[in-house]
N, C-alpha and C. Protein backbone atom coordinates (compact mmCIF):
# COMPACT_ATOMS: atom_id res chain seq x y z
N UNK A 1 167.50 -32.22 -93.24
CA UNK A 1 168.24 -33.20 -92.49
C UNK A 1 167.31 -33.86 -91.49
N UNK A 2 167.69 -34.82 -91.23
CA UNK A 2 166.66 -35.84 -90.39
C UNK A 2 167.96 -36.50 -88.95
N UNK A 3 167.01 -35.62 -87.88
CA UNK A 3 167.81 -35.94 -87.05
C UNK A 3 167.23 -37.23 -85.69
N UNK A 4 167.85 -38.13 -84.77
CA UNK A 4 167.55 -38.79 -84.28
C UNK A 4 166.71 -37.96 -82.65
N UNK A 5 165.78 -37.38 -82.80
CA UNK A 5 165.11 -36.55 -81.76
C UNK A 5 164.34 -37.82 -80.73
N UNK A 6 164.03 -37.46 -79.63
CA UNK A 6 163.31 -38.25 -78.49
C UNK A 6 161.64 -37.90 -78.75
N UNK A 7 160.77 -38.68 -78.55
CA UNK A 7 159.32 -38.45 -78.93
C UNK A 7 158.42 -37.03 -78.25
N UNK A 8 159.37 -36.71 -76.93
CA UNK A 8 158.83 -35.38 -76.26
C UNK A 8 159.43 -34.41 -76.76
N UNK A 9 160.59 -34.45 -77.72
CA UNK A 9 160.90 -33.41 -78.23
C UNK A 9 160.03 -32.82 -79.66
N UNK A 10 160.32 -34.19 -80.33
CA UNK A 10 159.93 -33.77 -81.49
C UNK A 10 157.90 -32.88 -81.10
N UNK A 11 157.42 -33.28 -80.14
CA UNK A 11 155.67 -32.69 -80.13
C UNK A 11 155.95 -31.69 -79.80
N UNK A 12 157.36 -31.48 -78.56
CA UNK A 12 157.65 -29.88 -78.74
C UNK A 12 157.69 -29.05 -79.42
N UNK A 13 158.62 -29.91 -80.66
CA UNK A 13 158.70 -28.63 -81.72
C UNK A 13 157.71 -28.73 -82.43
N UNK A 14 156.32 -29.59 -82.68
CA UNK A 14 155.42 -28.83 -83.63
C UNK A 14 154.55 -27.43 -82.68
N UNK A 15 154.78 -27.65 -81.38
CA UNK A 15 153.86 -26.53 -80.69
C UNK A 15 153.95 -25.27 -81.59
N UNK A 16 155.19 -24.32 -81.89
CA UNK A 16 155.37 -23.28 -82.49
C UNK A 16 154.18 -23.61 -83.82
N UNK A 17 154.30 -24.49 -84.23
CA UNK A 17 153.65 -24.44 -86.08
C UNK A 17 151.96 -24.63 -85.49
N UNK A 18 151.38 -25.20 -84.84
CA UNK A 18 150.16 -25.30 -84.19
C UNK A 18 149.55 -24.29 -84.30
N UNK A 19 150.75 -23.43 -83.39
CA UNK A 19 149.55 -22.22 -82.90
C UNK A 19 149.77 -21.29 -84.05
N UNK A 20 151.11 -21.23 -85.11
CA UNK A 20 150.88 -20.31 -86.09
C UNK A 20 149.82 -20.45 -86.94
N UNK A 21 149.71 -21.80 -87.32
CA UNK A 21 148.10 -22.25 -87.94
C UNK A 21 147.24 -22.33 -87.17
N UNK A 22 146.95 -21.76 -86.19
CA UNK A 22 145.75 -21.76 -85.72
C UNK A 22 145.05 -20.44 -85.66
N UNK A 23 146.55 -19.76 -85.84
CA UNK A 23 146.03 -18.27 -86.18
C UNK A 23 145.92 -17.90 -87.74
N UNK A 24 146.48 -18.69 -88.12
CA UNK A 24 146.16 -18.34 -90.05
C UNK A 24 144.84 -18.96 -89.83
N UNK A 25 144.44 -19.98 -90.07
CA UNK A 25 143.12 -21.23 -90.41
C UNK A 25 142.04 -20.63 -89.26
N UNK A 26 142.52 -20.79 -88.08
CA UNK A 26 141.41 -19.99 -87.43
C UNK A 26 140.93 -19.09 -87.10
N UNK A 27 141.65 -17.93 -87.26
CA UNK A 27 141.65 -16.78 -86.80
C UNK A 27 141.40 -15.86 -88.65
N UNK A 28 142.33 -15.95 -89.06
CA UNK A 28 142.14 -15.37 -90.55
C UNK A 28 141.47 -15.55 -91.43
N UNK A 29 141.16 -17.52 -91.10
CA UNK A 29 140.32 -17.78 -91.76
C UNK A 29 138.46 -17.90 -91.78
N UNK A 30 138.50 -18.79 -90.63
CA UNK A 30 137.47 -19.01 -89.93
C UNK A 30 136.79 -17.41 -89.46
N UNK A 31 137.31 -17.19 -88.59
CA UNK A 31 136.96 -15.98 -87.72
C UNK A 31 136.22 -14.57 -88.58
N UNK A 32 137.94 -14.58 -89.56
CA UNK A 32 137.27 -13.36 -90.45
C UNK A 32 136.06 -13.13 -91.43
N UNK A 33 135.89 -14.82 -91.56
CA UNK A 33 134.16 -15.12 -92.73
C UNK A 33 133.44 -14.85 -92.38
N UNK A 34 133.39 -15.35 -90.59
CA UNK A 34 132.36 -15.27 -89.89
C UNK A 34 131.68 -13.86 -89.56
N UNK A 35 133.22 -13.01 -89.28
CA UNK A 35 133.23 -11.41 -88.74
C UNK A 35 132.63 -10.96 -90.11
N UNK A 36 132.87 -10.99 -91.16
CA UNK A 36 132.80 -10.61 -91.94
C UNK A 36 130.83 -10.64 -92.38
N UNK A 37 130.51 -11.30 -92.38
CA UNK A 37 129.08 -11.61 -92.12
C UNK A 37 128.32 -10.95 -91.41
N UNK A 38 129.11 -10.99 -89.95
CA UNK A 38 128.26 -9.97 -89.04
C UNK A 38 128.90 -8.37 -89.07
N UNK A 39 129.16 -7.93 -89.75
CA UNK A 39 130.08 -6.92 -89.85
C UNK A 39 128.72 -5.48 -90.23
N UNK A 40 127.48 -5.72 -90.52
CA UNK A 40 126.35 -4.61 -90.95
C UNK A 40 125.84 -4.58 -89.44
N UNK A 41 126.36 -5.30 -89.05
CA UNK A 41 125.12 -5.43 -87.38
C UNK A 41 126.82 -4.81 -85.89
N UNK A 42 127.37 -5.73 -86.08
CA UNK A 42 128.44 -5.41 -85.18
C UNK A 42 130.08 -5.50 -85.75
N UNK A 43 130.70 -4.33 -85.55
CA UNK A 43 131.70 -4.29 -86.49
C UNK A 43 133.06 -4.75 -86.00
N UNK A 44 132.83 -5.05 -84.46
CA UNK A 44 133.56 -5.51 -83.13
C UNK A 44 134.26 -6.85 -83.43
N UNK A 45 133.76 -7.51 -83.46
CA UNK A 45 134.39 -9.00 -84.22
C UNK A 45 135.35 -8.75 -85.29
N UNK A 46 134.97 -8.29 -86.24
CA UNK A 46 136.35 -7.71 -87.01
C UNK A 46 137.53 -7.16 -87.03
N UNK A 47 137.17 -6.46 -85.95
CA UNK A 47 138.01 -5.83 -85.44
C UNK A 47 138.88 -6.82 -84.48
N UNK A 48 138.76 -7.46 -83.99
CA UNK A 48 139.33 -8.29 -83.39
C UNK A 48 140.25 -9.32 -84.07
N UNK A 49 140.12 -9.93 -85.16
CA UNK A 49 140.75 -10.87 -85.98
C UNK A 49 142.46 -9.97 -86.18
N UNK A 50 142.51 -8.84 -86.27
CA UNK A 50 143.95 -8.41 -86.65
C UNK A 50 144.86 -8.11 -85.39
N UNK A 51 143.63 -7.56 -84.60
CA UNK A 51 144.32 -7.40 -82.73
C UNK A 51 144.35 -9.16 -81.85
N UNK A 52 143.70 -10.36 -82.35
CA UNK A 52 143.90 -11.66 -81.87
C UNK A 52 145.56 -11.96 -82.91
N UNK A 53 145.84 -11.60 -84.08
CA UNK A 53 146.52 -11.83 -84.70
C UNK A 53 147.94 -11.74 -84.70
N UNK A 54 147.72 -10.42 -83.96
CA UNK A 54 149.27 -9.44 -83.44
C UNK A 54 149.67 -10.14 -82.55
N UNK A 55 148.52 -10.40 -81.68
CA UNK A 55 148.97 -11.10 -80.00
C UNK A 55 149.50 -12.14 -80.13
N UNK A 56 148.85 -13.34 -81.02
CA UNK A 56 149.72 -14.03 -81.42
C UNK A 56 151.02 -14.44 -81.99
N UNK A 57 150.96 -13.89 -83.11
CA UNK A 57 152.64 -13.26 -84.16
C UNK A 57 153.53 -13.04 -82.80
N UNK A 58 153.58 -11.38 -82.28
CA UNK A 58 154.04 -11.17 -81.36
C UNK A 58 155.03 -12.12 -79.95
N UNK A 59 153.58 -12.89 -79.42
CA UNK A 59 154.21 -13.90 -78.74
C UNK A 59 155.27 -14.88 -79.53
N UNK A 60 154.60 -15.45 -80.41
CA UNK A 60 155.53 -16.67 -81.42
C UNK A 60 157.19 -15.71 -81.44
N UNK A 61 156.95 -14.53 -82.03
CA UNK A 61 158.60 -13.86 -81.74
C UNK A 61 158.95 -13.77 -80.81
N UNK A 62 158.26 -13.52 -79.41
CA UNK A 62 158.79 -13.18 -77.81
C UNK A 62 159.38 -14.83 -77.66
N UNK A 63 158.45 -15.70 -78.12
CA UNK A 63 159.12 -17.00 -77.41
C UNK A 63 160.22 -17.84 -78.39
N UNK A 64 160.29 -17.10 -79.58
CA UNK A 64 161.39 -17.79 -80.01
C UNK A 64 162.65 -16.91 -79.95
N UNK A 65 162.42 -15.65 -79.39
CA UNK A 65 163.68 -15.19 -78.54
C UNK A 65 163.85 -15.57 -77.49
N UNK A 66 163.05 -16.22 -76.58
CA UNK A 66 163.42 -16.73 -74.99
C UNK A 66 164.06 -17.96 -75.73
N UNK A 67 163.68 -19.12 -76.68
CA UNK A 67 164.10 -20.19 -77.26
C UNK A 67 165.84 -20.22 -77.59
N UNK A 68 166.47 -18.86 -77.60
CA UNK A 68 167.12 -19.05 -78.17
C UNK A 68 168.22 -18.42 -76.66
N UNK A 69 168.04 -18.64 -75.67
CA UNK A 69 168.74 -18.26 -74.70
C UNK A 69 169.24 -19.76 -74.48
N UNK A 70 170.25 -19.95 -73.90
CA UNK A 70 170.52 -21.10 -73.41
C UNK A 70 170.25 -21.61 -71.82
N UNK A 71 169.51 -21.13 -71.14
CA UNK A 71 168.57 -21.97 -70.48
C UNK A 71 167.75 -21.75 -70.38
N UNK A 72 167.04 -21.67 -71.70
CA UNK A 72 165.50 -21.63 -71.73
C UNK A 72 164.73 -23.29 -71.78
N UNK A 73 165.48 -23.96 -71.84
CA UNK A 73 165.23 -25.35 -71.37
C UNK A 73 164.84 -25.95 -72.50
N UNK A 74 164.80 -25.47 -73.30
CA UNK A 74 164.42 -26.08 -75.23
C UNK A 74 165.71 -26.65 -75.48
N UNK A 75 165.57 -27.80 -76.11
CA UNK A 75 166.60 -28.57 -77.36
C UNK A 75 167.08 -27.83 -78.28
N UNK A 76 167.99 -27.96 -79.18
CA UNK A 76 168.19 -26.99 -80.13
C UNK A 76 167.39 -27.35 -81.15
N UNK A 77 166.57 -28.48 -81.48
CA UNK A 77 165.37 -28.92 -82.32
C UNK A 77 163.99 -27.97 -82.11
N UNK A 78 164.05 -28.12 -81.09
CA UNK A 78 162.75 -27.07 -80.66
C UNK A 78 163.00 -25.94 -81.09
N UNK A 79 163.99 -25.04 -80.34
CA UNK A 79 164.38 -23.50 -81.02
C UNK A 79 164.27 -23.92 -82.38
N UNK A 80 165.08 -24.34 -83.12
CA UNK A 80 165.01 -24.22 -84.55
C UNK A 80 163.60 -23.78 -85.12
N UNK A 81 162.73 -24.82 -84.61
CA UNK A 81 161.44 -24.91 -85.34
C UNK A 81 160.99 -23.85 -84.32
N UNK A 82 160.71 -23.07 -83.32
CA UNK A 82 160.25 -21.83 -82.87
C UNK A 82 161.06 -20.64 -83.81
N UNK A 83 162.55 -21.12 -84.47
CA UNK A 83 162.72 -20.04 -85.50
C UNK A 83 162.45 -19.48 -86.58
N UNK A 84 161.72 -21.00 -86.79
CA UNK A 84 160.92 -21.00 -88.29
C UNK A 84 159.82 -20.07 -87.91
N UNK A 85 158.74 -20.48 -87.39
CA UNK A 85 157.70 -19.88 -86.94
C UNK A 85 157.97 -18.15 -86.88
N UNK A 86 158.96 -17.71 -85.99
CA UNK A 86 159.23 -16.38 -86.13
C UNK A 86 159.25 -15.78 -87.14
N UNK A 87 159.99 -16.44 -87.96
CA UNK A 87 160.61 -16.01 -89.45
C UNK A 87 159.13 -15.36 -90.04
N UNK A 88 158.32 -16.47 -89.98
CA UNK A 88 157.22 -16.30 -91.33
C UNK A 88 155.77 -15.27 -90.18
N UNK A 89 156.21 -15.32 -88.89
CA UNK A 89 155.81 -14.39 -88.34
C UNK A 89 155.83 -12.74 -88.21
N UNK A 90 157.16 -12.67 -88.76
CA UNK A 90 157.79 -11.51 -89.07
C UNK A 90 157.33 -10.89 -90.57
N UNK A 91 157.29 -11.90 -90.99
CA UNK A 91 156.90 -11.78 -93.05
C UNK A 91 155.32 -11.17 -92.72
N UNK A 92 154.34 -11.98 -91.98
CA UNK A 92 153.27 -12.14 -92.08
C UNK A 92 153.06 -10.76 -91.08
N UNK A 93 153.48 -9.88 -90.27
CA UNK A 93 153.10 -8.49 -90.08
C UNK A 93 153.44 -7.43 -90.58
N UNK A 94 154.79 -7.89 -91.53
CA UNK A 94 155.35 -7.21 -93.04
C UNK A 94 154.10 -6.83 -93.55
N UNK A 95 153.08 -8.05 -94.18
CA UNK A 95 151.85 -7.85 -94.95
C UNK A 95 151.08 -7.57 -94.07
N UNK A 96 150.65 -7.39 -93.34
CA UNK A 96 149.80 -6.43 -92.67
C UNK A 96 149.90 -5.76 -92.71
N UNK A 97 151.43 -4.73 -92.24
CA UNK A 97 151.47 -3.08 -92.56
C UNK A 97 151.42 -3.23 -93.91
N UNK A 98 151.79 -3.70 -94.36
CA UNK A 98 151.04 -3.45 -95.83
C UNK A 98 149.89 -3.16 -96.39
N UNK A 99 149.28 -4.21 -96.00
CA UNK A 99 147.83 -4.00 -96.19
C UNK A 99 147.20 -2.66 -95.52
N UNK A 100 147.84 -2.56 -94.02
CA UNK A 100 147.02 -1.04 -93.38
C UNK A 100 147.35 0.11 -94.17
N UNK A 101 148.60 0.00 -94.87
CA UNK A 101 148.98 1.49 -95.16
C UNK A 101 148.31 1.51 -96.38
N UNK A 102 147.74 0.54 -97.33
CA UNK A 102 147.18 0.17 -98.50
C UNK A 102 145.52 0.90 -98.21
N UNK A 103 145.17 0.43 -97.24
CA UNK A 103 143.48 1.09 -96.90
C UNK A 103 143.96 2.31 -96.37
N UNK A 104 144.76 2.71 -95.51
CA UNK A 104 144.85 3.92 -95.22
C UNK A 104 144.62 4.79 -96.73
N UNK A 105 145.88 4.66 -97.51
CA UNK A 105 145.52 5.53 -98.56
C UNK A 105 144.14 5.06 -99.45
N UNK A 106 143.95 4.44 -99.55
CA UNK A 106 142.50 4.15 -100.34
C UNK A 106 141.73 5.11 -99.34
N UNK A 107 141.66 4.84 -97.86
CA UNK A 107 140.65 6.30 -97.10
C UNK A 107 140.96 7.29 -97.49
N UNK A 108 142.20 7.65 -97.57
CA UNK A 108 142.37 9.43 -97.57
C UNK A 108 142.27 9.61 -99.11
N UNK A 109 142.43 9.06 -100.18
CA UNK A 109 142.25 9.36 -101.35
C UNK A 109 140.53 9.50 -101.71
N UNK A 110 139.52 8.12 -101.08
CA UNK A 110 138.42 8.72 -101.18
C UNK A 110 137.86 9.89 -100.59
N UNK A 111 138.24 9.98 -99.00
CA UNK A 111 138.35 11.12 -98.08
C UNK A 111 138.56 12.54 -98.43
N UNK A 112 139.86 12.76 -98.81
CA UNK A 112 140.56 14.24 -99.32
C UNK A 112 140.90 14.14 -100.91
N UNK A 113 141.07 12.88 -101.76
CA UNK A 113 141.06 13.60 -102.50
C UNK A 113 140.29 13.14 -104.18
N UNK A 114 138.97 12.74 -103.81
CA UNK A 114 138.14 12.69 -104.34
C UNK A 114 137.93 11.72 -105.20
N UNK A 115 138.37 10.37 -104.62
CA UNK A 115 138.98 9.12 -105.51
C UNK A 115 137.25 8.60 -105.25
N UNK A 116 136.62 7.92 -106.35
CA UNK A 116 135.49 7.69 -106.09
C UNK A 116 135.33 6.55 -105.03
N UNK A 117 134.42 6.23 -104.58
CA UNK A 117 133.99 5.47 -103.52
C UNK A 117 134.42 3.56 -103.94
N UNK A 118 134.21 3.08 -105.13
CA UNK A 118 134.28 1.99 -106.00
C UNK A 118 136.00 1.91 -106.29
N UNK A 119 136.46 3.15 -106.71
CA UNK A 119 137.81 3.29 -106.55
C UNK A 119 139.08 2.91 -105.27
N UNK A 120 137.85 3.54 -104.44
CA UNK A 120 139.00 3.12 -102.97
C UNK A 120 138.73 1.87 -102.95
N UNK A 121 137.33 1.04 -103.05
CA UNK A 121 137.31 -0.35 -102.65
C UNK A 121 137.67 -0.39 -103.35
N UNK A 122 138.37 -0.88 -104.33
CA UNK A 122 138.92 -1.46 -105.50
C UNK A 122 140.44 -1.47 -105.09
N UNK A 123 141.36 -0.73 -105.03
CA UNK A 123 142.60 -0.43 -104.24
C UNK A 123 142.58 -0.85 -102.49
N UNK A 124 141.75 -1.24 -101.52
CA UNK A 124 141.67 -1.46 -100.84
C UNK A 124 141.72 -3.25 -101.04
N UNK A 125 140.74 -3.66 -101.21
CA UNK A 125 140.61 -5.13 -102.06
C UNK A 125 141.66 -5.57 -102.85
N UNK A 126 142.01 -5.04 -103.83
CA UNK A 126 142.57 -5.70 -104.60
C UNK A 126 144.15 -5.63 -104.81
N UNK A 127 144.09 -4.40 -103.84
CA UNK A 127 145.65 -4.12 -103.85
C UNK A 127 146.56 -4.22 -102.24
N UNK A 128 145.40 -4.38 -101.27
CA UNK A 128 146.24 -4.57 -99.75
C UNK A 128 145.35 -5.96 -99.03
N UNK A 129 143.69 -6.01 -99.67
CA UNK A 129 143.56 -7.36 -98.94
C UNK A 129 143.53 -8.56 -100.03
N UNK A 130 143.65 -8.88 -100.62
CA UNK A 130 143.43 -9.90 -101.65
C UNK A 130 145.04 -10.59 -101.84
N UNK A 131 146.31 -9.55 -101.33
CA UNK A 131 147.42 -10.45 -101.53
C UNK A 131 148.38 -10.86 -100.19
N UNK A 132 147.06 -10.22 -99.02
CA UNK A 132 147.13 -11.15 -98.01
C UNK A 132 146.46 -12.06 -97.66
N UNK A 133 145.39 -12.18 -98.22
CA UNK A 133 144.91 -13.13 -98.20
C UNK A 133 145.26 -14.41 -98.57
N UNK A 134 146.01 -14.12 -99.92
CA UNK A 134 146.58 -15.28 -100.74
C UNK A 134 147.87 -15.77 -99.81
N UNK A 135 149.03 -14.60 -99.05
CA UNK A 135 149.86 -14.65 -98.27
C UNK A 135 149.25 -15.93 -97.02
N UNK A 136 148.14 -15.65 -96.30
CA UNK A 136 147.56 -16.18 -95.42
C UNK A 136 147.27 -17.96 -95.80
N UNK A 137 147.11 -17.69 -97.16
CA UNK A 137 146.63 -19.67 -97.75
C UNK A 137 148.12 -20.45 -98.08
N UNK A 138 149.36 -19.35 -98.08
CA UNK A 138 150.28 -19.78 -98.24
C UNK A 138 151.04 -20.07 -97.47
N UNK A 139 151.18 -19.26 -96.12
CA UNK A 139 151.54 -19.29 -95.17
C UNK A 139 150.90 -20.75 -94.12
N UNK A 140 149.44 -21.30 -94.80
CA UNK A 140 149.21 -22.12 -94.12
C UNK A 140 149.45 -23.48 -94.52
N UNK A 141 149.84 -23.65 -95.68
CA UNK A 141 150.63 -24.79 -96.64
C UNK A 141 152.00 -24.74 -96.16
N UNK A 142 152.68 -23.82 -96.06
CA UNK A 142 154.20 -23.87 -95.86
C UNK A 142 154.27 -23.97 -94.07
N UNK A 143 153.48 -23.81 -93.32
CA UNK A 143 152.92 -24.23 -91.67
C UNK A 143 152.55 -26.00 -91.89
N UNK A 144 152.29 -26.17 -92.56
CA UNK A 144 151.39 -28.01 -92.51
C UNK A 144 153.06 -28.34 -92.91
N UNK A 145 153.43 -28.05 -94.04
CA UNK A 145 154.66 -28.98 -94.57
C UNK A 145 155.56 -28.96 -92.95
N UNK A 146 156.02 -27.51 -91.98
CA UNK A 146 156.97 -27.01 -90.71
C UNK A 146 156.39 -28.19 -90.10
N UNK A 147 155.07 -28.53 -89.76
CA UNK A 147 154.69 -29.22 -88.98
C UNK A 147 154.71 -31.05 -89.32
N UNK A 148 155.11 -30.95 -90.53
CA UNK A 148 155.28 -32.33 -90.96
C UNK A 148 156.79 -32.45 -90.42
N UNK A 149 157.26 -31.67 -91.00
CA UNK A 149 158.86 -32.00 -90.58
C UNK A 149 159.20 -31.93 -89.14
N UNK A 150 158.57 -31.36 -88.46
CA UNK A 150 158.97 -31.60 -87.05
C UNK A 150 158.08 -33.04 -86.94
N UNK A 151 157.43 -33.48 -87.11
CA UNK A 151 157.40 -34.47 -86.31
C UNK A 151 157.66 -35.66 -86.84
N UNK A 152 158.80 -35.58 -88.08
CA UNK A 152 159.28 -36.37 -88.59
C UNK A 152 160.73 -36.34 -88.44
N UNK A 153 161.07 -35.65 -87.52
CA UNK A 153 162.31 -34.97 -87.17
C UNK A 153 163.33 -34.55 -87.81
N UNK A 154 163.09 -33.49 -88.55
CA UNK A 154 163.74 -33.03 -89.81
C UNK A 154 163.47 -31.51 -89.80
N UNK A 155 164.87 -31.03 -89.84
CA UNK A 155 164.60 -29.32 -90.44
C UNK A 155 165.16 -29.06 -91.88
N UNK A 156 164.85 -28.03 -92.27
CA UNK A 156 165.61 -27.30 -93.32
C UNK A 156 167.06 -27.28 -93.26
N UNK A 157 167.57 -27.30 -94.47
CA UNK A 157 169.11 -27.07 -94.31
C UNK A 157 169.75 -25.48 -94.03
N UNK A 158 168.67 -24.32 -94.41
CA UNK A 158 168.77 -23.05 -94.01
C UNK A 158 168.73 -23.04 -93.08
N UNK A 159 168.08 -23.71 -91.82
CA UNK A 159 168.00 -23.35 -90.76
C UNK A 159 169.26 -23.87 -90.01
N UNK A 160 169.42 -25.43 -90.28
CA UNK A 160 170.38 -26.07 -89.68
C UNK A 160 171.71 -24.83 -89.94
N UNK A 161 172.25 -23.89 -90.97
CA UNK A 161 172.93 -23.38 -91.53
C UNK A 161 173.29 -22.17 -90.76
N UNK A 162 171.95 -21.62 -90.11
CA UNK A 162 171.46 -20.77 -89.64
C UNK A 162 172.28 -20.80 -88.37
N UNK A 163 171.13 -21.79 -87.74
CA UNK A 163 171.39 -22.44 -86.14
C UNK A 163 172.12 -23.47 -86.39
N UNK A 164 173.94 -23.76 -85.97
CA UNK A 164 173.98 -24.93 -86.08
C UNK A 164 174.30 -25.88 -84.78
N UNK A 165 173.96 -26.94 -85.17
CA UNK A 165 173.85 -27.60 -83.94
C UNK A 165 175.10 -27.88 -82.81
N UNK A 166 175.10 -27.53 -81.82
CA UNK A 166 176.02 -27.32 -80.80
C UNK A 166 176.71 -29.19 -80.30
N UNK A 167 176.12 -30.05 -81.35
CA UNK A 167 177.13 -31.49 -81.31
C UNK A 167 176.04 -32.37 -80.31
N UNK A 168 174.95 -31.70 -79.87
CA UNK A 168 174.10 -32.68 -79.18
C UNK A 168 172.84 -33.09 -79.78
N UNK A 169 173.21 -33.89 -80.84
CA UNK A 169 171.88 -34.08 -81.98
C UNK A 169 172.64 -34.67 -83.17
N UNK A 170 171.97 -36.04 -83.06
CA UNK A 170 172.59 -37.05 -83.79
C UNK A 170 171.55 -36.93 -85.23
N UNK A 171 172.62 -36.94 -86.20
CA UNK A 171 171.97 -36.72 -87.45
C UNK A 171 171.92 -38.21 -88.49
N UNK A 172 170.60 -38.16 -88.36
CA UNK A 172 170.75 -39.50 -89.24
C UNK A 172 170.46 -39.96 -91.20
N UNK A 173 170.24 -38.76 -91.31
CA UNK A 173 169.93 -38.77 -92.79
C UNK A 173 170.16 -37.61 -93.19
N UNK A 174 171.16 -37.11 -94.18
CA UNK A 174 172.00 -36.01 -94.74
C UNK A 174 171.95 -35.88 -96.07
N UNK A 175 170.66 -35.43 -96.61
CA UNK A 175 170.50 -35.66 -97.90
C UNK A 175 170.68 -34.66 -98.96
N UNK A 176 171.91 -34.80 -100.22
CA UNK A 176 172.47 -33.59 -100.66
C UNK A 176 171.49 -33.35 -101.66
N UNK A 177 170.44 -32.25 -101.77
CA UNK A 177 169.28 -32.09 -102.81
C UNK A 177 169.88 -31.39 -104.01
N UNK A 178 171.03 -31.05 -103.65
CA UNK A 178 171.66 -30.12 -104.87
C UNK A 178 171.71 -31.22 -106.16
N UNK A 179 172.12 -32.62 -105.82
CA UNK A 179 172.58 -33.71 -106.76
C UNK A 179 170.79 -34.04 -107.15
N UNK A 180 171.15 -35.12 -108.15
CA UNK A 180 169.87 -35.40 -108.88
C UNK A 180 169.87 -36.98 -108.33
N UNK A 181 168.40 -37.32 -107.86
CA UNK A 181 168.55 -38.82 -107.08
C UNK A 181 169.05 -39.80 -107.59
N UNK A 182 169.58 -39.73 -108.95
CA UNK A 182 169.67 -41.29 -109.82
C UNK A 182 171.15 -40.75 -109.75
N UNK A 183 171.67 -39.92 -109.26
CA UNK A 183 173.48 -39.65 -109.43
C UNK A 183 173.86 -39.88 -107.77
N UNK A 184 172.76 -40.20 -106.78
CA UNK A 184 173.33 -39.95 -105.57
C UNK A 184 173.85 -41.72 -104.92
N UNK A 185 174.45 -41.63 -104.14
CA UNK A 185 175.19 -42.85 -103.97
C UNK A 185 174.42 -43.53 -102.85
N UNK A 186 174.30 -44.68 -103.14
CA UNK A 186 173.13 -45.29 -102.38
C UNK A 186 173.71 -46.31 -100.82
């Protein structure tokens, strides 16, 4: 839906999608190539990309629960799109414990119980980091599209469904996707 938003609102609501891509693209992406490189010399940088990551995620959920108080001074356009952000914030430390509990056992299987060394990387790689990774390139495509739509002033109809609007937010384009465009009435 495409709603009639004011120009300080709508930059409001891409803030949430900004900083979630800035922690996928820069932080996951950027950061971790880099860490990853220096990782025979100092292993510190690496370590950092999943603890910069949390802090982030984390906040994005702290502030789209303050978003959703009613005088937290946000539009209900803004919350919305700080709800999105949560949402895929929540998904995206889903796959992380995933991934940790994925190397955890790849350690203790090479560790205690005698899984060869090629074996654990192999289950480590291919089975806890390789489908977050892919999570991470997806998460940053479906962040560019959040951020298109806010500043085209438009949410999802799940969300609108979700959150619905309390009558202060003029809707100007209501488009039923269920129908096929050449059946819809012009």
């Amino acid at each position: 839906m495409k709603f009639d938003i004011p120009g300080e609102e709508w930059k409001k609501a891409r803030i949430p999608h900004e900083i979630f891509l800035t922690n996928m693209a820069g932080n996951h992406v950027l950061m971790f190539i880099s860490a990853l490189g220096m990782v025979g010399s100092f292993w510190q940088p690496l370590a950092m990309v999943p603890i910069a990551s949390l802090c982030v995620l984390l906040y994005t959920i702290w502030r789209a629960k303050q978003a959703q108080k009613p005088d937290s001074g946000l539009s209900w356009f803004v919350m919305c799109h700080w709800q999105i952000a949560a949402k895929r914030s929540w998904f995206f430390i889903y796959m992380l414990m995933m991934m940790s509990a994925v190397a955890t056992l790849g350690w203790v299987g090479y560790a205690y119980l005698g899984m060869m060394k090629i074996a654990a990387y192999a289950t480590v790689g291919g089975i806890g980091i390789l489908p977050t990774l892919v999570t991470v390139l997806i998460l940053i495509v479906m962040e560019s599209d959040a951020l298109h739509l806010a500043k085209n002033c438009r949410l999802p109809d799940s969300i609108v469904e979700q959150f619905p609007d309390p009558g202060t937010t003029t809707v100007i384009e209501d488009i039923d996707y269920s129908v096929r465009p050449e059946d819809r009435v012009k």
